[in-house]
C-alpha atoms as a PDB file:
ATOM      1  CA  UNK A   1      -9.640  17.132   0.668  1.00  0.00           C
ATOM      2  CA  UNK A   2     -11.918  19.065   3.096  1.00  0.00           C
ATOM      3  CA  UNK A   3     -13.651  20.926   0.751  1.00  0.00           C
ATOM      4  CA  UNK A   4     -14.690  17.512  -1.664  1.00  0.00           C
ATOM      5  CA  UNK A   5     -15.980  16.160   1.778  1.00  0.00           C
ATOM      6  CA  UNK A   6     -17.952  19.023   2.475  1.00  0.00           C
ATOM      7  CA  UNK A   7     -19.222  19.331  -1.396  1.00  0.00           C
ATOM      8  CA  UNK A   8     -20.088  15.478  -1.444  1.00  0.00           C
ATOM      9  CA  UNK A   9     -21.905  16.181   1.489  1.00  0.00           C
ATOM     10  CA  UNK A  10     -23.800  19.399   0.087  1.00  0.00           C
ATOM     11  CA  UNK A  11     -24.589  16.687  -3.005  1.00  0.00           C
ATOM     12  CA  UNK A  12     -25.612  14.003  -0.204  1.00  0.00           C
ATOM     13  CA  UNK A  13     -28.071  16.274   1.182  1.00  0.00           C
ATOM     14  CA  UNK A  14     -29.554  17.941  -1.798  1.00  0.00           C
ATOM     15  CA  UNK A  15     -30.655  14.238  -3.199  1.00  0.00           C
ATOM     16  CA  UNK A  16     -31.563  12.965   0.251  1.00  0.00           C
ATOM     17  CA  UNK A  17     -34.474  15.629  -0.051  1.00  0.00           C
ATOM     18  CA  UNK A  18     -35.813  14.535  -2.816  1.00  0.00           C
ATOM     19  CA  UNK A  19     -36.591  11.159  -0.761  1.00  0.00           C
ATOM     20  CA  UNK A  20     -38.942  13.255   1.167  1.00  0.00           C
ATOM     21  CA  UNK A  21     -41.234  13.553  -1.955  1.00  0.00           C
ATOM     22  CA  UNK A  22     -40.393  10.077  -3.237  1.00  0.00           C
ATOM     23  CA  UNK A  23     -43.878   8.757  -4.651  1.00  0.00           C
ATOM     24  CA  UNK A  24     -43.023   5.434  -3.124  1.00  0.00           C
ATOM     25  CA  UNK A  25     -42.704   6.424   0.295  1.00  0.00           C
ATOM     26  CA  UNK A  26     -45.438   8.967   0.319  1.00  0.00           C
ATOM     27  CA  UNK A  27     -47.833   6.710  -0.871  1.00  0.00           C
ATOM     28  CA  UNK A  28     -47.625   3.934   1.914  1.00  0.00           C
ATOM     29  CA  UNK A  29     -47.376   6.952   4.307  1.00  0.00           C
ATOM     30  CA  UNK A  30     -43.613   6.999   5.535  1.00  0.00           C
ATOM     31  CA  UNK A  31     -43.266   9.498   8.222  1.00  0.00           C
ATOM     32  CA  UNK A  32     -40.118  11.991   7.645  1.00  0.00           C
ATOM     33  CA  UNK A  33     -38.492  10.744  11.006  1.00  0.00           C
ATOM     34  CA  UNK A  34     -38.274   7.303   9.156  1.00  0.00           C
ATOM     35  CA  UNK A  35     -37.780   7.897   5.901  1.00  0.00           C
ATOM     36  CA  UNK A  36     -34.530   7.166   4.397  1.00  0.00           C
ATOM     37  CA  UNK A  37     -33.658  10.153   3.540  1.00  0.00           C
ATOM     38  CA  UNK A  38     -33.224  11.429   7.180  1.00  0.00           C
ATOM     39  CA  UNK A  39     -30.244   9.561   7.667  1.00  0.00           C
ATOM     40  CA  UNK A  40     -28.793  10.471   4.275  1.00  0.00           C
ATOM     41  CA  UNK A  41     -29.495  14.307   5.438  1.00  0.00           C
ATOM     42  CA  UNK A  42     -27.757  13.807   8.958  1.00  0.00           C
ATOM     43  CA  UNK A  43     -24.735  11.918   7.564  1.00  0.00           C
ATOM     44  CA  UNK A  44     -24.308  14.596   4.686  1.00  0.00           C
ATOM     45  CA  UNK A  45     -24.782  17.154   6.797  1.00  0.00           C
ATOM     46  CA  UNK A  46     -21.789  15.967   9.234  1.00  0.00           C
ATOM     47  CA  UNK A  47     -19.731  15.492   6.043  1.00  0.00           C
ATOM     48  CA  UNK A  48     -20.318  19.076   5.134  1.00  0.00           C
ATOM     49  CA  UNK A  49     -19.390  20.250   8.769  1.00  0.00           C
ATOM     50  CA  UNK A  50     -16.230  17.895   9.183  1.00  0.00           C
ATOM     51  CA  UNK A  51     -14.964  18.780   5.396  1.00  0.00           C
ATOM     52  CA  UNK A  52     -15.229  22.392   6.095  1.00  0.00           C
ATOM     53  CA  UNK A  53     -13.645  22.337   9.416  1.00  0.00           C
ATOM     54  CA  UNK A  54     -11.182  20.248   7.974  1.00  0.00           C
ATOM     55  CA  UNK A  55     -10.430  22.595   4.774  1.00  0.00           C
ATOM     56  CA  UNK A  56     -10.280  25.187   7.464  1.00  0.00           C
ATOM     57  CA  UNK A  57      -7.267  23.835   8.960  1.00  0.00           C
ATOM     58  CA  UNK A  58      -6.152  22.699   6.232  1.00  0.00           C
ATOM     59  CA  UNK A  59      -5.757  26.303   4.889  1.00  0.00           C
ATOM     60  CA  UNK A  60      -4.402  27.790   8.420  1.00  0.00           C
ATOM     61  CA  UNK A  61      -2.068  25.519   9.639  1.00  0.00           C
ATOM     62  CA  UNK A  62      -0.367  25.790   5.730  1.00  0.00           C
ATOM     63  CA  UNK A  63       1.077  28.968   5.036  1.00  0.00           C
ATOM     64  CA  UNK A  64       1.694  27.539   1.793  1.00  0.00           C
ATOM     65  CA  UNK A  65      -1.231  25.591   0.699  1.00  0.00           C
ATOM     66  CA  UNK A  66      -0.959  25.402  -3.030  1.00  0.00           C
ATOM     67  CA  UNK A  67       2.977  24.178  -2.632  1.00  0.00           C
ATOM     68  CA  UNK A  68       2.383  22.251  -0.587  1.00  0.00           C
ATOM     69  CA  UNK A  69      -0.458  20.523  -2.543  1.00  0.00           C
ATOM     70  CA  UNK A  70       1.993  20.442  -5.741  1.00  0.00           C
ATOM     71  CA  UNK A  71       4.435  18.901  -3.741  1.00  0.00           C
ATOM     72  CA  UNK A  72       2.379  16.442  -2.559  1.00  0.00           C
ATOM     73  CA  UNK A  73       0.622  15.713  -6.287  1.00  0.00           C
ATOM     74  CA  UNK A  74       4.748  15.128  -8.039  1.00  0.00           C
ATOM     75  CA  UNK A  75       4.979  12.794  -5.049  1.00  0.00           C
ATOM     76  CA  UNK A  76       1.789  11.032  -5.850  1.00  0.00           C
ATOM     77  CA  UNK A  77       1.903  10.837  -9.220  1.00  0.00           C
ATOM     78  CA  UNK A  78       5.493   8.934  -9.131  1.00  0.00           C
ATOM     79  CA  UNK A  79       4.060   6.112  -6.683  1.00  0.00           C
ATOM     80  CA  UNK A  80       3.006   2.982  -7.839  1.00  0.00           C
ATOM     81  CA  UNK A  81       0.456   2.487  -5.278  1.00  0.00           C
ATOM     82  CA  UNK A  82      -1.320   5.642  -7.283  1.00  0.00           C
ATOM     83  CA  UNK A  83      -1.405   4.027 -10.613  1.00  0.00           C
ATOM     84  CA  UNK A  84      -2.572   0.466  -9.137  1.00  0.00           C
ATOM     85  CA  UNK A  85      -5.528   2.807  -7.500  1.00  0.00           C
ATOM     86  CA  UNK A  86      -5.837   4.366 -10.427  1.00  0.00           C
ATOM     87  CA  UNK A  87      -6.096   1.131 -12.566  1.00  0.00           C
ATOM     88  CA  UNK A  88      -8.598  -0.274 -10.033  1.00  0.00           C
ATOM     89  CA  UNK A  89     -11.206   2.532 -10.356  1.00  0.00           C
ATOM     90  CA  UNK A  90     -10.857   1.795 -14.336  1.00  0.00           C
ATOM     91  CA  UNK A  91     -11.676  -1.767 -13.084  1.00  0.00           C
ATOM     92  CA  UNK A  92     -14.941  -0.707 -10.990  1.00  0.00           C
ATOM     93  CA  UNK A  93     -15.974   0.905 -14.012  1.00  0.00           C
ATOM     94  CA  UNK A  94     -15.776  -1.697 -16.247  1.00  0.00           C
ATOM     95  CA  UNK A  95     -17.686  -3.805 -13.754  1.00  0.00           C
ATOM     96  CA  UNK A  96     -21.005  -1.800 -13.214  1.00  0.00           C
ATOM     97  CA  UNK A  97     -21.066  -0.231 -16.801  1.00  0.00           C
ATOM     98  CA  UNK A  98     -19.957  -3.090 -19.312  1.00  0.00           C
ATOM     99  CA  UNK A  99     -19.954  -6.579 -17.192  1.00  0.00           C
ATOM    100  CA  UNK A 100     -22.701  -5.830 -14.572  1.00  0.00           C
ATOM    101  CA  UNK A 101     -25.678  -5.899 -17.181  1.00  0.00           C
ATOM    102  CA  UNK A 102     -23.952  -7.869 -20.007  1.00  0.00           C
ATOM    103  CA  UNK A 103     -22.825 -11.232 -18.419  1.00  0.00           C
ATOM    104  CA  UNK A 104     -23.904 -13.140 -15.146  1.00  0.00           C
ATOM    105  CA  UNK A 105     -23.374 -11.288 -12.039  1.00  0.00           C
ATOM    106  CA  UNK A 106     -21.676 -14.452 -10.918  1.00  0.00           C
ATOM    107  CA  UNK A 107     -19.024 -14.061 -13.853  1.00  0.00           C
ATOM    108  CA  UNK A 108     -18.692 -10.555 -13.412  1.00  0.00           C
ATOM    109  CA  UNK A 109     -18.003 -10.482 -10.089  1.00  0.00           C
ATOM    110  CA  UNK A 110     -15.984 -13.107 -10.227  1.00  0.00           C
ATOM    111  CA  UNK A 111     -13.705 -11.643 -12.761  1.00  0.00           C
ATOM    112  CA  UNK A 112     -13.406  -8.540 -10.640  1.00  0.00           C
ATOM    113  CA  UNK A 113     -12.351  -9.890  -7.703  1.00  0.00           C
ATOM    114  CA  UNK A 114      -9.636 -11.841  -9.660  1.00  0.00           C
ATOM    115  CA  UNK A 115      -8.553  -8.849 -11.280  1.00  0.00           C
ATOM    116  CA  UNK A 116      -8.515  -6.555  -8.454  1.00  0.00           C
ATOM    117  CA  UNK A 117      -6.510  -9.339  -6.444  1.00  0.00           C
ATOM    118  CA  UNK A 118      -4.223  -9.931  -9.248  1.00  0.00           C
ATOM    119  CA  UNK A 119      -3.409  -6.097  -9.370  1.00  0.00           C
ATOM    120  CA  UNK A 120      -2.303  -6.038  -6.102  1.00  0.00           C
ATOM    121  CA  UNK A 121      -0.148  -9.803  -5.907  1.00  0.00           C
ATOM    122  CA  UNK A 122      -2.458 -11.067  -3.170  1.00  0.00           C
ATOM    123  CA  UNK A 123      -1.024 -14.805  -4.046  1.00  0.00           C
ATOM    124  CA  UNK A 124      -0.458 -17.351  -6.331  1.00  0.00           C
ATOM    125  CA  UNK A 125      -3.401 -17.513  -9.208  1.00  0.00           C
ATOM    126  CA  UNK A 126      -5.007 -20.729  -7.856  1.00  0.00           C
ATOM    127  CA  UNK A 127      -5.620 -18.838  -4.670  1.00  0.00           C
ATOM    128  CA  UNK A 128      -7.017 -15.867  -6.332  1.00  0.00           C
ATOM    129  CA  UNK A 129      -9.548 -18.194  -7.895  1.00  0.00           C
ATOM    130  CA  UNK A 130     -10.419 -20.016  -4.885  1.00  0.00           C
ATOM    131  CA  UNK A 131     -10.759 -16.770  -3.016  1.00  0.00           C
ATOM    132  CA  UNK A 132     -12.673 -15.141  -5.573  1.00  0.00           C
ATOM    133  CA  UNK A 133     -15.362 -18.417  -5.814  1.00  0.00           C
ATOM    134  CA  UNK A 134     -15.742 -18.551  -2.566  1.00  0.00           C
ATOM    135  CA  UNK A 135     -16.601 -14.889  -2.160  1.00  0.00           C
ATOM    136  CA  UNK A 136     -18.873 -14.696  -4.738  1.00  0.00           C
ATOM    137  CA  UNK A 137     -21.057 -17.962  -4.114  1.00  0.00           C
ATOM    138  CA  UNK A 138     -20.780 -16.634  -0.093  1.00  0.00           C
ATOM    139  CA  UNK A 139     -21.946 -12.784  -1.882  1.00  0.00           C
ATOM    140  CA  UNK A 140     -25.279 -14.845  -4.059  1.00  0.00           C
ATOM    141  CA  UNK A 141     -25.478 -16.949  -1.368  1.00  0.00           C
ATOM    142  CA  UNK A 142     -26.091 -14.397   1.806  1.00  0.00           C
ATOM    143  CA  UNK A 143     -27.397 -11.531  -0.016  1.00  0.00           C
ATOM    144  CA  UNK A 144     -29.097 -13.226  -3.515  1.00  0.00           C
ATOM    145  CA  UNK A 145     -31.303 -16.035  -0.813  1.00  0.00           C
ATOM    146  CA  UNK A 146     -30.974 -15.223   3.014  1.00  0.00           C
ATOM    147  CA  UNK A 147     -31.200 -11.284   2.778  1.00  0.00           C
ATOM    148  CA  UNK A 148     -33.486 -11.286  -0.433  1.00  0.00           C
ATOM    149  CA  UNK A 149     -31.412  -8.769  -1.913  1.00  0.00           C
ATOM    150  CA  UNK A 150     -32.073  -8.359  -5.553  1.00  0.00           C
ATOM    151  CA  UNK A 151     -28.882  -8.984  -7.703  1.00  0.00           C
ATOM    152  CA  UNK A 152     -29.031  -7.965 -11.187  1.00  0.00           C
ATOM    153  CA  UNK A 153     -30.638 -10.108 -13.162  1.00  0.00           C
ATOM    154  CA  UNK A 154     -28.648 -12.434 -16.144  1.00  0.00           C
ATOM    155  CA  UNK A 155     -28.776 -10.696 -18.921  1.00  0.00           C
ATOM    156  CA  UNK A 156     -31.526 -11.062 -22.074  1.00  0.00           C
ATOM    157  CA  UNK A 157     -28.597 -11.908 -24.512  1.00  0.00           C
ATOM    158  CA  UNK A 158     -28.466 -15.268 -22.731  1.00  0.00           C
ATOM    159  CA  UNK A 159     -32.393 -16.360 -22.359  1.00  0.00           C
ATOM    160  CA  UNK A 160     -32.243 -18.011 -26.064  1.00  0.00           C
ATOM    161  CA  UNK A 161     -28.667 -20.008 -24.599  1.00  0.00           C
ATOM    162  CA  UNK A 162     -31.149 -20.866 -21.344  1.00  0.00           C
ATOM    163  CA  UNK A 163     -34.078 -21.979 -23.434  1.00  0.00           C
ATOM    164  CA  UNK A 164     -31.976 -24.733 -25.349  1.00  0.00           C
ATOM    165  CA  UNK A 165     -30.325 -25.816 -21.943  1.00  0.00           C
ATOM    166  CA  UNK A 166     -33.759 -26.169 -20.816  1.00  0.00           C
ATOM    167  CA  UNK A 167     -33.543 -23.509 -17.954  1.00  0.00           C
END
């Protein structure tokens, strides 16, 4: 586990420097101590550092590492909690690659949160529902019209659906 901390921190830093030559940035004159990619570059580099020093004793305090680890992986692999993980990574991925730019990022959220709650029996449907609204009006709400994030856009299959609805 130590050493994919340390290499997602080695990846962390090696795109944070290509924010320092972002055209964007250069061009309205961001200095380096403010740049975005400083902070990327401090927190990757502390990943790197921790994850090593945590492989490290990982590997020391184990006589036995690689037993150990197939121990561990039998024991994981016959838990349900792994497979419900499992089946809600397949469910992020599904979100952002099919439902994020193909439906309303109302809907698709929506449908995420009421799958992901489903998985893990959070409550009775009608409260999955509610829950799930509620978040994701409070999500367009907050981020979509006080913070002026930009949420993906609705997608162009539905303009000609828009146009005879008068939108």
């Amino acid at each position: 586990m130590g050493l994919f901390f340390a290499a997602v921190g080695v990846y962390m830093c090696i795109a944070a420097f290509s924010m320092f030559n972002d055209p964007m940035l250069r061009a309205i004159g961001t200095p380096k101590t403010s740049n975005p990619g400083m902070t990327t570059v401090v927190i990757g580099g502390l990943l790197v550092l921790m994850g090593t020093i945590m492989a490290l004793l990982g590997l020391a305090g184990s006589r036995k590492p690689f037993s150990v680890g197939g121990g561990a992986l039998g024991e994981m692999f016959r838990s349900e909690r792994f497979w419900k993980s499992l089946l809600v990574l397949g469910l992020i991925a599904v979100y952002f690659f099919v439902l994020w730019n193909n439906t309303p990022y109302w809907f698709s959220t929506m449908l995420f949160l009421c799958a992901t709650m489903r998985i893990f029996k959070t409550g009775a449907w009608w409260k999955i529902i509610l829950i799930s609204a509620l978040t994701t009006a409070f999500i367009l709400y907050f981020f979509g019209k006080l913070a002026l994030v930009p949420l993906p856009s609705e997608p162009g299959w539905l303009n000609p659906i828009y146009k005879l609805l008068g939108r």
